[in-house]
C-alpha atoms as a PDB file:
ATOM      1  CA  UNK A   1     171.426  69.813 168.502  1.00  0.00           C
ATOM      2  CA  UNK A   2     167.910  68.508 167.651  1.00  0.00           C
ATOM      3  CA  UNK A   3     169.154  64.622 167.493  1.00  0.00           C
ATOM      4  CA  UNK A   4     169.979  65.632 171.014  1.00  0.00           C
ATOM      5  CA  UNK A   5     167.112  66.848 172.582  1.00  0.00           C
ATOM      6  CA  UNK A   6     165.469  63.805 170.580  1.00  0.00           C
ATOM      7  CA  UNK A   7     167.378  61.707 172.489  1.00  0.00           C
ATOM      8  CA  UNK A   8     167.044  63.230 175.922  1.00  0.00           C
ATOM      9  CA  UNK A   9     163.240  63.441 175.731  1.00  0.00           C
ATOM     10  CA  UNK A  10     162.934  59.418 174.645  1.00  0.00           C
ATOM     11  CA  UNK A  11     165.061  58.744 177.848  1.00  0.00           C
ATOM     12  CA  UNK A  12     162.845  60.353 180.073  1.00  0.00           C
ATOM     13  CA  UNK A  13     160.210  58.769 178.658  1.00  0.00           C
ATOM     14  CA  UNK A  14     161.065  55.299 178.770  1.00  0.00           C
ATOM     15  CA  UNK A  15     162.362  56.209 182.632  1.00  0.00           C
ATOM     16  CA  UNK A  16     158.571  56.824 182.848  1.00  0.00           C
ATOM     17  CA  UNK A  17     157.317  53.470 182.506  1.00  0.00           C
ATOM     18  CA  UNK A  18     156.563  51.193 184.929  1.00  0.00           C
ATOM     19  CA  UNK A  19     158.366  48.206 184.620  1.00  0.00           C
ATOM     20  CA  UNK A  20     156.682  44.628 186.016  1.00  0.00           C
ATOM     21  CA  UNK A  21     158.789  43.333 189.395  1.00  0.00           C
ATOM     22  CA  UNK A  22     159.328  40.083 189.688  1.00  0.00           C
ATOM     23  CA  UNK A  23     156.164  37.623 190.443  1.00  0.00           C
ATOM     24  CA  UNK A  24     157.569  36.478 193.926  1.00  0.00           C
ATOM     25  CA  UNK A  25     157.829  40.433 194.844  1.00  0.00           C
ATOM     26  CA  UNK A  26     154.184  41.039 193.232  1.00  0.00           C
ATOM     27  CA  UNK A  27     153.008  38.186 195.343  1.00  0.00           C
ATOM     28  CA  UNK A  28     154.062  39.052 198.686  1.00  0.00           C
ATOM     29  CA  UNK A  29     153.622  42.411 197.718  1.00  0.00           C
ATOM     30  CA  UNK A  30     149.677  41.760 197.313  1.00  0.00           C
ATOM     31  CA  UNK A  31     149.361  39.494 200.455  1.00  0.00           C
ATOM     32  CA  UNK A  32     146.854  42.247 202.323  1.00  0.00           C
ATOM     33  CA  UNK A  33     145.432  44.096 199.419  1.00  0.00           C
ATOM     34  CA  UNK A  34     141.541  43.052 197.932  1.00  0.00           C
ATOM     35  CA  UNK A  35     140.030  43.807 194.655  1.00  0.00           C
ATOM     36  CA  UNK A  36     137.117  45.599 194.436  1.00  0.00           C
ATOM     37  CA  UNK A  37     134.151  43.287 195.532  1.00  0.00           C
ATOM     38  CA  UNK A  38     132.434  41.303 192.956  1.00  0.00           C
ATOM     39  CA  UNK A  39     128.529  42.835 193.842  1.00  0.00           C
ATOM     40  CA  UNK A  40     126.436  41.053 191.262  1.00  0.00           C
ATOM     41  CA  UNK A  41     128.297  37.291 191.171  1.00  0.00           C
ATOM     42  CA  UNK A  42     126.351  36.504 187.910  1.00  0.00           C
ATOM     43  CA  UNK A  43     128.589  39.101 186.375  1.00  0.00           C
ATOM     44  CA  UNK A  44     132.764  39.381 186.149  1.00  0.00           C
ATOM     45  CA  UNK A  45     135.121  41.948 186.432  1.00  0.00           C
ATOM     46  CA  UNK A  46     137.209  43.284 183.605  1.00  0.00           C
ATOM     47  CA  UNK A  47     140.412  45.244 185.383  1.00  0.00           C
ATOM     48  CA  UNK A  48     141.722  47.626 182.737  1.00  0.00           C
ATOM     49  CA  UNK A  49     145.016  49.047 184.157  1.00  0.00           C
ATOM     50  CA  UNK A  50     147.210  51.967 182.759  1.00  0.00           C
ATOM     51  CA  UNK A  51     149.586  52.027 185.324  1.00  0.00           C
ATOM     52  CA  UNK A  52     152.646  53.907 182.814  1.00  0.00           C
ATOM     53  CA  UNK A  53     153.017  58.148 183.507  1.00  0.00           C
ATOM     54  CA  UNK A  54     154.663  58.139 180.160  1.00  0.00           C
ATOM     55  CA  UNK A  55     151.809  60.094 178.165  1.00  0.00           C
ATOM     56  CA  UNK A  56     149.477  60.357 181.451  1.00  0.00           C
ATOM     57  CA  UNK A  57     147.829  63.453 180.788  1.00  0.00           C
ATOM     58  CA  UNK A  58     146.350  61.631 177.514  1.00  0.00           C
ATOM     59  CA  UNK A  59     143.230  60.381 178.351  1.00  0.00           C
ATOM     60  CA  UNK A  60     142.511  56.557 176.614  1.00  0.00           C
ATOM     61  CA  UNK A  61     139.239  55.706 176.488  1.00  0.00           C
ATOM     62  CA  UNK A  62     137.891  52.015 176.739  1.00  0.00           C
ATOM     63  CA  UNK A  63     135.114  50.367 175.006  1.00  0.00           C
ATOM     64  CA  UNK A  64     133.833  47.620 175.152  1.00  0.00           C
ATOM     65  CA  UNK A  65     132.031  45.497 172.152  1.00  0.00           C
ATOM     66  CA  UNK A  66     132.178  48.222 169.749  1.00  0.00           C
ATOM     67  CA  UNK A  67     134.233  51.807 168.647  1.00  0.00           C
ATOM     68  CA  UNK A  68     130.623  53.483 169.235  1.00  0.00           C
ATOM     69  CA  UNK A  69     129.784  56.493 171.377  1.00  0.00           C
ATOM     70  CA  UNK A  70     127.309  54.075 173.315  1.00  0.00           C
ATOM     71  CA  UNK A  71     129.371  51.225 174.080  1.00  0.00           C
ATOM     72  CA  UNK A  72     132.332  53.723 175.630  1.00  0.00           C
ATOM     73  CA  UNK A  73     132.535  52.779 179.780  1.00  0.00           C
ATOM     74  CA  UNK A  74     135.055  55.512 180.399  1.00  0.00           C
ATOM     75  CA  UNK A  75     139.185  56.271 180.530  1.00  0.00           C
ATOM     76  CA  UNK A  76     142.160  56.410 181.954  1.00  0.00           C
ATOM     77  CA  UNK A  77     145.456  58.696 182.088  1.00  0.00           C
ATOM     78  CA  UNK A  78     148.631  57.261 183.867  1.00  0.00           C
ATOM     79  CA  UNK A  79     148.497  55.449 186.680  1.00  0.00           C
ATOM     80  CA  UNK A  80     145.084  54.708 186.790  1.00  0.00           C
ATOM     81  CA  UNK A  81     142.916  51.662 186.041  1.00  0.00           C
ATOM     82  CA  UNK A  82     139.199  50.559 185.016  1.00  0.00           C
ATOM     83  CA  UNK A  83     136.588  48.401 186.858  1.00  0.00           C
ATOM     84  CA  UNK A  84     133.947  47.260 184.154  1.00  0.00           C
ATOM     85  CA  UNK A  85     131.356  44.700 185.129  1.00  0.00           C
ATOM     86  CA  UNK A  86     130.712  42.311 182.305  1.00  0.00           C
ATOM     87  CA  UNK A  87     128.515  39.218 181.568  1.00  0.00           C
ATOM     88  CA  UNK A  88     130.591  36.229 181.284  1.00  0.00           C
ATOM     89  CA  UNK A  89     131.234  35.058 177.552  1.00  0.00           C
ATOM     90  CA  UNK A  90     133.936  36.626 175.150  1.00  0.00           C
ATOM     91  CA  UNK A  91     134.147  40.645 174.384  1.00  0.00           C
ATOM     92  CA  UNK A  92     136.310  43.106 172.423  1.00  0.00           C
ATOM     93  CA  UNK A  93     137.767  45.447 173.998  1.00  0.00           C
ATOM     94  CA  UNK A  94     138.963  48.342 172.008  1.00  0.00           C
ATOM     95  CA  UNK A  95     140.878  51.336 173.957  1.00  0.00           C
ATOM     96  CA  UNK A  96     141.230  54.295 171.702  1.00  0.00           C
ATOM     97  CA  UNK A  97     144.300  57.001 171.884  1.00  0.00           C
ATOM     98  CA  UNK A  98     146.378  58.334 168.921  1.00  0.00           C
ATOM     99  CA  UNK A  99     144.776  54.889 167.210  1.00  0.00           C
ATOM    100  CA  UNK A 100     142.564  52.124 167.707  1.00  0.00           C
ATOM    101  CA  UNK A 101     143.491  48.776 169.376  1.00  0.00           C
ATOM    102  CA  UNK A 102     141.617  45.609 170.343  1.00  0.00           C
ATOM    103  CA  UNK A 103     141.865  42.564 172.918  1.00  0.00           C
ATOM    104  CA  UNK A 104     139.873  39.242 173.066  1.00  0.00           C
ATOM    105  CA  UNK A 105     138.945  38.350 176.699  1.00  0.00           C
ATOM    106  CA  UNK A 106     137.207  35.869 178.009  1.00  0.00           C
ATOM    107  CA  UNK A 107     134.993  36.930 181.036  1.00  0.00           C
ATOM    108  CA  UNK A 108     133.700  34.544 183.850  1.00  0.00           C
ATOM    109  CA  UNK A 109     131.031  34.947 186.627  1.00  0.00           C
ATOM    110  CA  UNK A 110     131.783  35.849 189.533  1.00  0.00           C
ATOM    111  CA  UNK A 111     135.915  36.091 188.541  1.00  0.00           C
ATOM    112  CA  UNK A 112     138.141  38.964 187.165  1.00  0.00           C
ATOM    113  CA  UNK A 113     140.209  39.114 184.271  1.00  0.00           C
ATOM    114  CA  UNK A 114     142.816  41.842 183.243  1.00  0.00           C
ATOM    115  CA  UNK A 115     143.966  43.970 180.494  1.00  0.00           C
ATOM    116  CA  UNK A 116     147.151  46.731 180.082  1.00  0.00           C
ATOM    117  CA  UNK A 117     146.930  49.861 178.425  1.00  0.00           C
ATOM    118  CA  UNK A 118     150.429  50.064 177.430  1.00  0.00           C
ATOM    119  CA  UNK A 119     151.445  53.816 175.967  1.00  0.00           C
ATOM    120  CA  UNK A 120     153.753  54.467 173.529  1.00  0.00           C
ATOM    121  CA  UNK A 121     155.177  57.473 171.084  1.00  0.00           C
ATOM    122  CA  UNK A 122     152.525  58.609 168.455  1.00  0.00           C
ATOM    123  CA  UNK A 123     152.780  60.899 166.036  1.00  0.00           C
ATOM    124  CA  UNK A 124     150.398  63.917 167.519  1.00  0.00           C
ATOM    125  CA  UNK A 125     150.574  62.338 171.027  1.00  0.00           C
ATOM    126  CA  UNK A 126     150.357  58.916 172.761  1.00  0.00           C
ATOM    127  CA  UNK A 127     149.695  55.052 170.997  1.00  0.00           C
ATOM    128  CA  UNK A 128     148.426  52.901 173.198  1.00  0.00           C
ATOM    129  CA  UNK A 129     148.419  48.854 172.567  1.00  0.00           C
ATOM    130  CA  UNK A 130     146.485  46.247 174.831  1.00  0.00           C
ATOM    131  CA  UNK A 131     148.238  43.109 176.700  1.00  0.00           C
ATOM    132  CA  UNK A 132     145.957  40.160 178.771  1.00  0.00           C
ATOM    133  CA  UNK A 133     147.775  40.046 182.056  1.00  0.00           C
ATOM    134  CA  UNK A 134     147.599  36.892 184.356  1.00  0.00           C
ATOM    135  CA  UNK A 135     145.847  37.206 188.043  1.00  0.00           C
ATOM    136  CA  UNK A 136     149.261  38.268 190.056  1.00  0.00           C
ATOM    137  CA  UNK A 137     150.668  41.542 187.369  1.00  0.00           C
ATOM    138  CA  UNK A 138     147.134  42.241 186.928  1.00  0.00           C
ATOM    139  CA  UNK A 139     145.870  42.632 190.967  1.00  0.00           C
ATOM    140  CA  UNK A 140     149.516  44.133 191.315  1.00  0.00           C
ATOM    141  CA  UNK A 141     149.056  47.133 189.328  1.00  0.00           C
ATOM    142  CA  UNK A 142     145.160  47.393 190.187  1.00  0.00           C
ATOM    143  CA  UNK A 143     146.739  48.197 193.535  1.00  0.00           C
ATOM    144  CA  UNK A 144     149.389  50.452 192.605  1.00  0.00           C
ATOM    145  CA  UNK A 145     146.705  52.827 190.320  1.00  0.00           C
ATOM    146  CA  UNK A 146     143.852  54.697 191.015  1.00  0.00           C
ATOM    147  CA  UNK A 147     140.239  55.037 189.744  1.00  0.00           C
ATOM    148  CA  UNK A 148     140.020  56.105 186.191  1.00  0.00           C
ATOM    149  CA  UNK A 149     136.966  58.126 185.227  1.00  0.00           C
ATOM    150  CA  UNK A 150     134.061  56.688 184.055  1.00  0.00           C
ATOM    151  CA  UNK A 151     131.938  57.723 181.287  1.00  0.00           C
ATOM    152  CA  UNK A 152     128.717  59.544 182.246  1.00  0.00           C
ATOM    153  CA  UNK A 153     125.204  57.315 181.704  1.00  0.00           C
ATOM    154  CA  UNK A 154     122.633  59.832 180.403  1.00  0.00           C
END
C-alpha cells in the first residue's frame, strides 16, 4: 500500500514540472513580450528563473559570489524568477534549498544572461540544481513567472 502512494505522489510531481516547448513555439511565443529594462547599461542582467510548481512553496534562495548572509539577493518559490543586476565579468552563483549548488556565468554590460532553478525530491523537502539557459528558454520562462522576492538591504 505504501509503494503505492509512493508512486502516486512522484506522478503528480513530475506532472508538476514545466516542461521546455519547442524553440520555434518559444520564439513566436515571445514576439511582443520585453525584459525588464536594462537601467544602468554599464551593468547586466542575471535572469534567475524557477518556473517548476513541483516544491513551490519552498523558498530557494540565490546568492551571488558567496554562501554568506551578505552576498544573498533574494528567492524564489515556483513559478517565479530573479532580476539581479551584475557588473560584467564572471560570478558564482550558488542557490541554496535542501543543499547547495553553483553555476559559472559570464555577465556582459548592458546584456542578460540566464540561469534555471530546477527542483527536485530531497530528503526533508526540495533539491534544487542550476542549468545556463540560452536567450530564447531563458526570456520564455522570464515571461511565463513572476517576481520572486528580494532580500531586504538594511
Amino acid at each position: 500500500m505504501r509503494n503505492w502512494f509512493v508512486l502516486l505522489i512522484s506522478l503528480v510531481l513530475v506532472s508538476c514540472a514545466s516542461k521546455a516547448p519547442t524553440t520555434e513555439v518559444m520564439q513566436e511565443a515571445l514576439k511582443e513580450y520585453k525584459l525588464p529594462e536594462i537601467k544602468d547599461k554599464s551593468k547586466g542582467l542575471l535572469c534567475v528563473v524557477r518556473p517548476d510548481g513541483y516544491g513551490g512553496l519552498i523558498r530557494f534562495n540565490i546568492f551571488i559570489d558567496g554562501q554568506e548572509e551578505a552576498q544573498e539577493f533574494g528567492g524564489t518559490r515556483g513559478n517565479q524568477h530573479l532580476v539581479i543586476p551584475l557588473d560584467p565579468g564572471k560570478h558564482v552563483v550558488h542557490s541554496k534549498a535542501e543543499n547547495w549548488e553553483a553555476t559559472d556565468i559570464e555577465i556582459k554590460a548592458n546584456d542578460y544572461a540566464f540561469i534555471r532553478q530546477i527542483p527536485g525530491m530531497g530528503f526533508l523537502y526540495a533539491r534544487n540544481e542550476l542549468k545556463v539557459l540560452d536567450q530564447v528558454e531563458g526570456r520564455f520562462w522570464m515571461m511565463k513567472t513572476g517576481e520572486g522576492t528580494v532580500k531586504d538591504s538594511k
